[in-house]
Protein backbone atom coordinates (compact mmCIF):
# COMPACT_ATOMS: atom_id res chain seq x y z
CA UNK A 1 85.67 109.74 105.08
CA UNK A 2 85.67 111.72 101.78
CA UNK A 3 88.27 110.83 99.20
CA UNK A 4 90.13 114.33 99.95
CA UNK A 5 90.51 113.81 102.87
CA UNK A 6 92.08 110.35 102.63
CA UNK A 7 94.41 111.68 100.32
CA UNK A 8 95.41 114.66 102.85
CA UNK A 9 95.56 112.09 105.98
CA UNK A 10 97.70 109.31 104.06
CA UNK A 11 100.06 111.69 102.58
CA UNK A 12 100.77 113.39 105.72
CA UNK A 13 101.57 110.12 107.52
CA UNK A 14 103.85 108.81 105.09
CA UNK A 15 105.92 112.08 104.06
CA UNK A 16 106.96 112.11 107.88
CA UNK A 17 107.55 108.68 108.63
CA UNK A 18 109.92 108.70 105.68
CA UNK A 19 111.14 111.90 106.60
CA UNK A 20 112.38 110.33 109.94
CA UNK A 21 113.72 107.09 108.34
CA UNK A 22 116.11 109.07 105.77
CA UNK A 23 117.32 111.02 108.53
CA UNK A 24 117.80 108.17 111.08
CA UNK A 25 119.72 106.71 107.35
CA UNK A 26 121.59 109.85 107.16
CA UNK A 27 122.73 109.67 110.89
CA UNK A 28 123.91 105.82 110.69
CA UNK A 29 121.13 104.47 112.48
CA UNK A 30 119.32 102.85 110.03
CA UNK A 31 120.40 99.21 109.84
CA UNK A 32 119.61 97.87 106.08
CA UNK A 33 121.47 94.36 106.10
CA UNK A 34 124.03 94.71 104.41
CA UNK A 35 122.24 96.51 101.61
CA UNK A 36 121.40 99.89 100.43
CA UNK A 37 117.60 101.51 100.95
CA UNK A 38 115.48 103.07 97.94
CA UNK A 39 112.62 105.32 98.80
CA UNK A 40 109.32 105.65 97.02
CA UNK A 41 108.54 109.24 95.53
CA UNK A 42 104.88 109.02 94.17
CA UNK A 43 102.05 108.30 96.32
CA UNK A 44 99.19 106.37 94.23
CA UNK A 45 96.35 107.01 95.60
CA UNK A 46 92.77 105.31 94.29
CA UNK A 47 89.05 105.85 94.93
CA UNK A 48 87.67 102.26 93.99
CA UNK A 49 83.84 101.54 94.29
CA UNK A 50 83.17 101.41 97.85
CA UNK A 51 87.45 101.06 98.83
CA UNK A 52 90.20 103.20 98.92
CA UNK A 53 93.72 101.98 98.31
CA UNK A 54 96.85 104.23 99.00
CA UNK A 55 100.21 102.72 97.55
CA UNK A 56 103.52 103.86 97.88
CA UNK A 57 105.16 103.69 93.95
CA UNK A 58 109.29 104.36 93.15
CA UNK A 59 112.38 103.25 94.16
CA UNK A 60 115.43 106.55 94.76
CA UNK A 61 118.55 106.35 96.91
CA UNK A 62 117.00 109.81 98.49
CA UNK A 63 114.22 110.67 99.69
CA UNK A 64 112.83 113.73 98.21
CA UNK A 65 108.93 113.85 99.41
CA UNK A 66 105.81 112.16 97.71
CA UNK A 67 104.01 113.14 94.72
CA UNK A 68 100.31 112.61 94.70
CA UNK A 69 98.82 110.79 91.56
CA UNK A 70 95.26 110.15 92.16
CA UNK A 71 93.32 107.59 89.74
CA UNK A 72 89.73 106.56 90.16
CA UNK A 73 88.40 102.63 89.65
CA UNK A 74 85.18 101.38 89.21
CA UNK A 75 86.42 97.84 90.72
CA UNK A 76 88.58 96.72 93.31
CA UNK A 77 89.30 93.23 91.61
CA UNK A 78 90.09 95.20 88.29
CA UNK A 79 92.44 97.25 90.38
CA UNK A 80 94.05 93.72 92.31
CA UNK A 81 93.98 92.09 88.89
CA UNK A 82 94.91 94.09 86.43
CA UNK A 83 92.63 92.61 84.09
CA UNK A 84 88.97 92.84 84.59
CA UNK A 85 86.91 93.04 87.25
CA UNK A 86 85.10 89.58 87.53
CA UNK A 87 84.19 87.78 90.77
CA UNK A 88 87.54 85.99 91.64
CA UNK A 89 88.17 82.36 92.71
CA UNK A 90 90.92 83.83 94.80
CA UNK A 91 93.80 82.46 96.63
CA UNK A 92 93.08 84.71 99.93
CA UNK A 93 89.68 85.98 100.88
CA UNK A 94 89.66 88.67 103.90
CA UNK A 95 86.91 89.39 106.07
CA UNK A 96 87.77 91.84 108.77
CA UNK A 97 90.51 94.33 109.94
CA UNK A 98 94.15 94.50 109.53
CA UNK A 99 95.29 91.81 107.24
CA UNK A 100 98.98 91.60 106.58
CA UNK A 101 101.03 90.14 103.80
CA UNK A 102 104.62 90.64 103.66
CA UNK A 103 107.89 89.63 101.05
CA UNK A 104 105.42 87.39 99.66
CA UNK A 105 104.80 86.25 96.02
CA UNK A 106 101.06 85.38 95.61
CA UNK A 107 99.72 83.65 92.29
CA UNK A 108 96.92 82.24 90.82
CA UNK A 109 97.91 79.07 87.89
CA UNK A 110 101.43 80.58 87.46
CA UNK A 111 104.26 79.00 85.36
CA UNK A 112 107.11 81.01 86.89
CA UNK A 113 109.51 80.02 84.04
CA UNK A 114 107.61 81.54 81.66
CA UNK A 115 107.03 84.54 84.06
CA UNK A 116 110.51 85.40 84.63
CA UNK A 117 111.23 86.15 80.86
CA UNK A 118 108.84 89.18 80.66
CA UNK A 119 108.81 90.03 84.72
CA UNK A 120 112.06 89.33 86.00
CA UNK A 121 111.17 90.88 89.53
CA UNK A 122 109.74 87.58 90.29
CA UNK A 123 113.11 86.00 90.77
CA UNK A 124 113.31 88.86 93.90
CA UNK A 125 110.69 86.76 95.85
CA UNK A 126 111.76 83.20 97.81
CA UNK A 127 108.48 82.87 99.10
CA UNK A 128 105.45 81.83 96.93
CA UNK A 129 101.97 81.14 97.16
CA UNK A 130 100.85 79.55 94.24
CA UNK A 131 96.58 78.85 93.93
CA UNK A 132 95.67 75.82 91.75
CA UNK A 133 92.44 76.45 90.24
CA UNK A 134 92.18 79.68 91.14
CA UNK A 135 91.01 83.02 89.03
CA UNK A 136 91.11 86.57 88.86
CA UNK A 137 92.29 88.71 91.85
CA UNK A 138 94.62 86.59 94.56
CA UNK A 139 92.47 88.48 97.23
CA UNK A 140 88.62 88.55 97.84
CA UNK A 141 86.91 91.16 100.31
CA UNK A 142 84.16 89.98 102.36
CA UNK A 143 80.87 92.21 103.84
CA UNK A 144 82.85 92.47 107.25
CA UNK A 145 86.31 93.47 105.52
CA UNK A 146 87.72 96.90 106.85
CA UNK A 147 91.54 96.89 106.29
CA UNK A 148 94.90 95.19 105.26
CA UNK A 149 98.21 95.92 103.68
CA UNK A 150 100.74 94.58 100.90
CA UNK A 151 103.95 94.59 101.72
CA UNK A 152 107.11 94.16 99.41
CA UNK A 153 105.11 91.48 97.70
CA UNK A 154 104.15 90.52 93.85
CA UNK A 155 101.02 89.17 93.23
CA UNK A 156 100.82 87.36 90.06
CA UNK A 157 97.56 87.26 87.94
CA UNK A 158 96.20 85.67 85.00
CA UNK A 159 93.81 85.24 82.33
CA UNK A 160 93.42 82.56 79.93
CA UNK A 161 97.33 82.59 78.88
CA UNK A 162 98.35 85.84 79.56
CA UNK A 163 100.19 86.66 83.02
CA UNK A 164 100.15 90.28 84.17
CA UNK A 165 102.45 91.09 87.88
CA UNK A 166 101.96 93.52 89.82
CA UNK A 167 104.55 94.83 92.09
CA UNK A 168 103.45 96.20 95.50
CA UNK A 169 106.22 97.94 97.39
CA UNK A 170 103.60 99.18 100.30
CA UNK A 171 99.64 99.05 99.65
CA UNK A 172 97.26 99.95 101.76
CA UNK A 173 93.18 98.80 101.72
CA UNK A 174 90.41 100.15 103.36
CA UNK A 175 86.71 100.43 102.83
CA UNK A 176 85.49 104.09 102.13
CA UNK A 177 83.80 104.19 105.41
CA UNK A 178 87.09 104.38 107.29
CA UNK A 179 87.17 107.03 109.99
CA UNK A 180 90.15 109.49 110.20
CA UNK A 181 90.89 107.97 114.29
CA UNK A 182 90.66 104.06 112.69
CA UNK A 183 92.71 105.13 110.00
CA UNK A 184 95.47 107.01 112.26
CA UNK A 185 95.13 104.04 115.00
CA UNK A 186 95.83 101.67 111.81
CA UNK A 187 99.24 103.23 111.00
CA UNK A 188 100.08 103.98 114.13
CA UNK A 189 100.19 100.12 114.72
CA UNK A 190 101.70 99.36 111.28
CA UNK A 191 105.06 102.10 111.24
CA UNK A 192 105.17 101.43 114.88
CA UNK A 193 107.00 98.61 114.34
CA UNK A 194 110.65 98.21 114.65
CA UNK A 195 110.82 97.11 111.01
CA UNK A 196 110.92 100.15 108.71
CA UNK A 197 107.70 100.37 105.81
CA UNK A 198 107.32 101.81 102.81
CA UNK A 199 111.28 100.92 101.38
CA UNK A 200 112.90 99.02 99.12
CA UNK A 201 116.20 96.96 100.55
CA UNK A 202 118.43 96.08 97.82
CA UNK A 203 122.08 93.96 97.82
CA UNK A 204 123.62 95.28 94.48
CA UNK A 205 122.91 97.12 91.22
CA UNK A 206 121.37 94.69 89.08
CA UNK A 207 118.76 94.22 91.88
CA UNK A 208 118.45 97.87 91.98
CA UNK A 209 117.35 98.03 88.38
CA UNK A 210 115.58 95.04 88.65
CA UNK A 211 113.15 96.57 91.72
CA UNK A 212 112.81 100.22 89.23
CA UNK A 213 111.74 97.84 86.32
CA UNK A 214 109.32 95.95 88.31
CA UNK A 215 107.36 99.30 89.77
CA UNK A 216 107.06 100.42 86.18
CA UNK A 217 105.83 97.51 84.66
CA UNK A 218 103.39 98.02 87.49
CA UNK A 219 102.97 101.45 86.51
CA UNK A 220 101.62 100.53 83.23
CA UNK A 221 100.00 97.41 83.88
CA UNK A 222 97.69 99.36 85.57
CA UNK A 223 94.02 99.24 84.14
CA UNK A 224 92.72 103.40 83.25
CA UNK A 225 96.09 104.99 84.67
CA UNK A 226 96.64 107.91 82.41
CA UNK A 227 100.49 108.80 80.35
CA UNK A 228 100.56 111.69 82.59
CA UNK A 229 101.66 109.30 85.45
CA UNK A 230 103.39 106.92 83.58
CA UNK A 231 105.76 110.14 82.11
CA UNK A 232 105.76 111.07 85.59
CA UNK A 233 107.31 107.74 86.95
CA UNK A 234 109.81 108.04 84.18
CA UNK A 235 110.90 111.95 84.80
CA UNK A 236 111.29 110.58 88.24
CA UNK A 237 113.54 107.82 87.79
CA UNK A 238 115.44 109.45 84.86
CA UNK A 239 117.71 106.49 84.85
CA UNK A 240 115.29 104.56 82.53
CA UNK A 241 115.20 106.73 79.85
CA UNK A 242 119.15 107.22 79.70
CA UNK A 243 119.91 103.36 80.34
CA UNK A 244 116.70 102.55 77.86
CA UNK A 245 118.13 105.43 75.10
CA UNK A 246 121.40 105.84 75.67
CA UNK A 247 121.50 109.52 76.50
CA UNK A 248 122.60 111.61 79.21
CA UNK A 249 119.85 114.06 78.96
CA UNK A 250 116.50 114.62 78.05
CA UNK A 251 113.60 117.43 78.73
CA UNK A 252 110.67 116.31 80.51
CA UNK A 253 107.66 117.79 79.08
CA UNK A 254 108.84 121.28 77.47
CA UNK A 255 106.30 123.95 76.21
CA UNK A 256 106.69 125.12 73.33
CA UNK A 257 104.78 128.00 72.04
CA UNK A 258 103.98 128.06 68.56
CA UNK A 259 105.50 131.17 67.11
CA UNK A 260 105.43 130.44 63.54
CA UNK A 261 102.97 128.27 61.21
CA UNK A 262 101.37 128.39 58.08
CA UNK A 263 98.31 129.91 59.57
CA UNK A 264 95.75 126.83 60.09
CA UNK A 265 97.19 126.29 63.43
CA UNK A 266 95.00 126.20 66.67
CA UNK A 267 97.12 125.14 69.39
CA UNK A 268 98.87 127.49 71.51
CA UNK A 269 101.94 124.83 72.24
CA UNK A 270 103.28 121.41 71.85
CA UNK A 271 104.14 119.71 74.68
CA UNK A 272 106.04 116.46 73.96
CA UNK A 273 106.48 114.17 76.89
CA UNK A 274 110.49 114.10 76.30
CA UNK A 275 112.85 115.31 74.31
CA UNK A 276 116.29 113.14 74.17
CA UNK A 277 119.73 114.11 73.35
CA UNK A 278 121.43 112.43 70.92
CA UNK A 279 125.28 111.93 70.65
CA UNK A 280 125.56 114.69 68.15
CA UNK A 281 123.43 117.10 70.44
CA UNK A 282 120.37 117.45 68.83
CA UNK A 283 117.30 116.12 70.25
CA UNK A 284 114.82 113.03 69.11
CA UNK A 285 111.58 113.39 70.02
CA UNK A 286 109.40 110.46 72.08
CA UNK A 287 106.13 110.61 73.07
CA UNK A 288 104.05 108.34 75.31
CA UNK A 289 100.25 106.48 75.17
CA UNK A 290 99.32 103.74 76.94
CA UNK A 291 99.95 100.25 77.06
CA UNK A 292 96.56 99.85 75.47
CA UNK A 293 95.78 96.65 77.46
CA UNK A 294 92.11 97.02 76.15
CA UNK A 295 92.92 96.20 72.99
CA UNK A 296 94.02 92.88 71.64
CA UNK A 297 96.38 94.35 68.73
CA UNK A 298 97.88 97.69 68.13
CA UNK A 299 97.76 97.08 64.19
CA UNK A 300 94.84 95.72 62.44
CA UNK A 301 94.55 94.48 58.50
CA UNK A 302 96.79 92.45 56.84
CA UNK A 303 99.99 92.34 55.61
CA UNK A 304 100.02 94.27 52.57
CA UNK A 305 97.32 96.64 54.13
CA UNK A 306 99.03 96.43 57.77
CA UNK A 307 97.87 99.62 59.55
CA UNK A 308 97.87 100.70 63.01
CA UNK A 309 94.48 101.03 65.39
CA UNK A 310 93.11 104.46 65.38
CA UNK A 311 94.43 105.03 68.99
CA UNK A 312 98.28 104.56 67.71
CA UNK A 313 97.48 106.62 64.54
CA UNK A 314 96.68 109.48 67.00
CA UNK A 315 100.22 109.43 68.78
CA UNK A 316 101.73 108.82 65.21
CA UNK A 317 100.19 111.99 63.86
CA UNK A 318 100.88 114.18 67.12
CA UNK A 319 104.86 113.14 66.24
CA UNK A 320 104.39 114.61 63.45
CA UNK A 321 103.01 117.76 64.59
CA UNK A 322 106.03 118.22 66.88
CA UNK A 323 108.12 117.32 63.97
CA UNK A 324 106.46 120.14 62.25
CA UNK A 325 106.91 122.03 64.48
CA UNK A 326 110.73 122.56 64.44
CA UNK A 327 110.54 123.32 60.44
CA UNK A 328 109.98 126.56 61.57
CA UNK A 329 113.37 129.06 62.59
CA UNK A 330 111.54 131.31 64.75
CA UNK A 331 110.07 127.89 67.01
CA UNK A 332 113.78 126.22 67.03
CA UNK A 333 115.21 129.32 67.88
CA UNK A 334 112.34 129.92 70.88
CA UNK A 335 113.51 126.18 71.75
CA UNK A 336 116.93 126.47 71.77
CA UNK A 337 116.72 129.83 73.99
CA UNK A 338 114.17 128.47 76.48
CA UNK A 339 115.28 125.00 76.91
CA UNK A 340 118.86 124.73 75.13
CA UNK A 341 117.43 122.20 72.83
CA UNK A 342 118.38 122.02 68.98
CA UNK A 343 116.14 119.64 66.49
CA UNK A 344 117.55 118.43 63.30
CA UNK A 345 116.33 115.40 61.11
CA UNK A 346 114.63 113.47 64.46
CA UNK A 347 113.72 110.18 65.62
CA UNK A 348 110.24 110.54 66.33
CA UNK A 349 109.25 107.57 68.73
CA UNK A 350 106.05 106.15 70.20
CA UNK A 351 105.79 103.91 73.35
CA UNK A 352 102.72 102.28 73.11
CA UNK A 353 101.22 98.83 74.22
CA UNK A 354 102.83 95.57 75.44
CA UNK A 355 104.17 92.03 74.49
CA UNK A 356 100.42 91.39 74.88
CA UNK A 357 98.99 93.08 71.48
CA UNK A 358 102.24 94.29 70.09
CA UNK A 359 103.47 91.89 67.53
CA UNK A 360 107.27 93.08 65.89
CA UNK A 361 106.89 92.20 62.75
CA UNK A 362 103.31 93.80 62.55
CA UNK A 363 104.10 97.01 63.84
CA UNK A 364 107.20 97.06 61.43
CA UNK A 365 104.64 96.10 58.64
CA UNK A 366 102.40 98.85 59.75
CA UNK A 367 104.93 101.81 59.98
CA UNK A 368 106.20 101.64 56.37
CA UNK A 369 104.23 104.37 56.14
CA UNK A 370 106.04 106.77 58.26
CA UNK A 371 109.90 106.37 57.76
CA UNK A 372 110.76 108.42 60.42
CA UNK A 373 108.69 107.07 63.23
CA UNK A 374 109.35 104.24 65.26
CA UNK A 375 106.96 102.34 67.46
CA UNK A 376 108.12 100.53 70.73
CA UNK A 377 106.06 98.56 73.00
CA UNK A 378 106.52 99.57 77.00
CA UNK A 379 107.75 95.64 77.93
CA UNK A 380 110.52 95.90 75.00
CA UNK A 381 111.49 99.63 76.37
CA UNK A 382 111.52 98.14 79.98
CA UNK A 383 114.07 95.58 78.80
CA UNK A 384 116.24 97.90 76.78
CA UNK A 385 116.36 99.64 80.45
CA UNK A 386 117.64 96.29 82.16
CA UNK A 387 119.66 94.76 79.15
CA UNK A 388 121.38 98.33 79.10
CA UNK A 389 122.07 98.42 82.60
């Protein structure tokens, strides 16, 4: 089966089995234990070498139909692992059709004290499976391996001292070769159950944020996945950036047309990925990269010549052109009529790479430079979003 139409067949299945679970919800005949349901809202779906993987990403009280994000990867382990795509040790290895994992936790080496502290989600899982000796992806595919799915499980994986999770609300695996009747026969099995798929069951609040946290930690713990999805996880869940910033609105992605300059201009538009209100009404600006997990630091040098890596510099200098931007009366007054938003003296911010190469006192070293700007990594923004809820 072509990639296309993988993506057509999968998203077609999913929007109307969730479809018929919110309404069975909406008409009381949903039982959820006591607890509330979340729904995903962003189907994830990946073309690796020789698999396919569709995965069911977000956590909403309603269900309002799935995005498609689709992201290509060279390896399957790199996809499984999140770090590289070396032949695993691993803790499961799979060999034929329709594996199943469910509300499982599944490490390799892990010290789960030390996990909880950056990954809290972990605490969500009573069952664990926990490989001694073990490395790279939990799961190996074998010659004969056709299919299998990941259910509300976290698989934990490491390298050398660094622990990466990786939530799975509802994954699906199967080899490229998969025929559109397999493929139907496959979920017709798996949402035929009496269980419902493809939801999140929580018992209270905290949990709630907890289970949103998790997914985008996920999100950008994932190897190659561009901003554009990561902003898109976050316009969808707009409950991070308000808990995380302390707002109660923001634009997602406005553009702006460039009406005045000073004539070297090229661009047409800026397009920041959000502006946020602050409590005096005017608007910071914040911008997104990666979590740069290629790179071992986000600032190079040292102290007295602390600078950041050439990939940070870039986000730092397109902050400034949006800052620029708003110097200009006949651009703030184009912003203020098109999207009701007025800039004065912003915050310019940058969320960019992890706990992992993102070192507070070096970045704070690094941005003496720019008085204005302020660099956050996405694990401390993720933890302003549960501390502030």
């Amino acid at each position: 089966m072509v990639f296309e139409k993988f993506v057509t067949e999968t998203k077609a299945i999913w929007e109307k089995y969730l479809s018929y679970v919110y309404r069975m919800q909406c008409a009381g005949s949903l039982d959820s234990g006591g607890g509330f349901v979340l729904y995903p809202n962003i189907l994830l779906v990946t073309n690796c070498s020789g698999f396919y993987v569709v995965e069911l990403v977000g956590a909403t009280k309603k269900y309002n139909g799935l995005v498609v994000k689709r992201h290509k990867e060279k390896s399957i382990y790199r996809y499984m692992s999140q770090f590289d795509d070396s032949t695993p040790d691993p803790l499961v290895h799979m060999d034929g059709s329709e594996h199943g994992f469910r509300f499982l936790c599944l490490a390799q080496e892990a010290d789960f004290n030390e996990i909880k502290m950056r990954f809290p989600s972990i605490e969500l899982y009573g069952s664990k499976l926990n490989r001694t000796g073990g490395k790279g992806s939990v799961f190996s595919f074998g010659e004969n391996f056709q299919s299998c799915s990941i259910e509300n499980c976290i698989l934990v994986n490491k390298r050398e001292q660094l622990f990466r999770c990786k939530n799975i609300l509802a994954a699906y695996i199967f080899k490229n070769t998969v025929s559109k009747k397999i493929l139907v026969e496959f979920f017709k099995k798996a949402l035929g159950e009496k269980d419902v798929k493809g939801v999140h069951t929580v018992k209270e609040k905290p949990e709630e944020q907890i289970v949103v946290a998790g997914q985008l930690q996920s999100m950008y713990l994932l190897p190659g996945l561009h901003e554009t999805t990561i902003g898109e996880f976050l316009n969808r869940h707009p409950e991070i950036i308000k808990n995380a910033f302390k707002t109660d609105h923001f634009e997602y992605e406005p553009y702006l047309e460039w009406l005045d300059h000073d004539g070297t201009c090229e661009d047409a538009a800026i397009n920041p990925d959000f502006l946020v209100k602050r409590p005096d009404g005017y608007f910071d600006i914040y911008d997104l990269k990666t979590a740069a997990l290629a790179k071992k630091n986000v600032t190079k040098g040292g102290r007295r010549r602390r600078r950041f890596i050439d990939y940070v510099e870039e986000g730092v200098a397109q902050l400034a052109n949006y800052e620029e931007y708003f110097k200009y009366p006949r651009n703030s007054e184009h912003a203020k009529n098109k999207y009701g938003v007025e800039v004065e003296n912003p915050k310019l911010v940058l969320i960019v790479g992890s706990w992992e190469n993102s070192s507070p006192e070096e970045v704070t070293q690094a941005i003496r430079r720019y008085p204005s700007i302020k660099v956050i990594d996405y694990d401390t923004f993720c933890h302003q979003f549960i501390g502030a809820s």
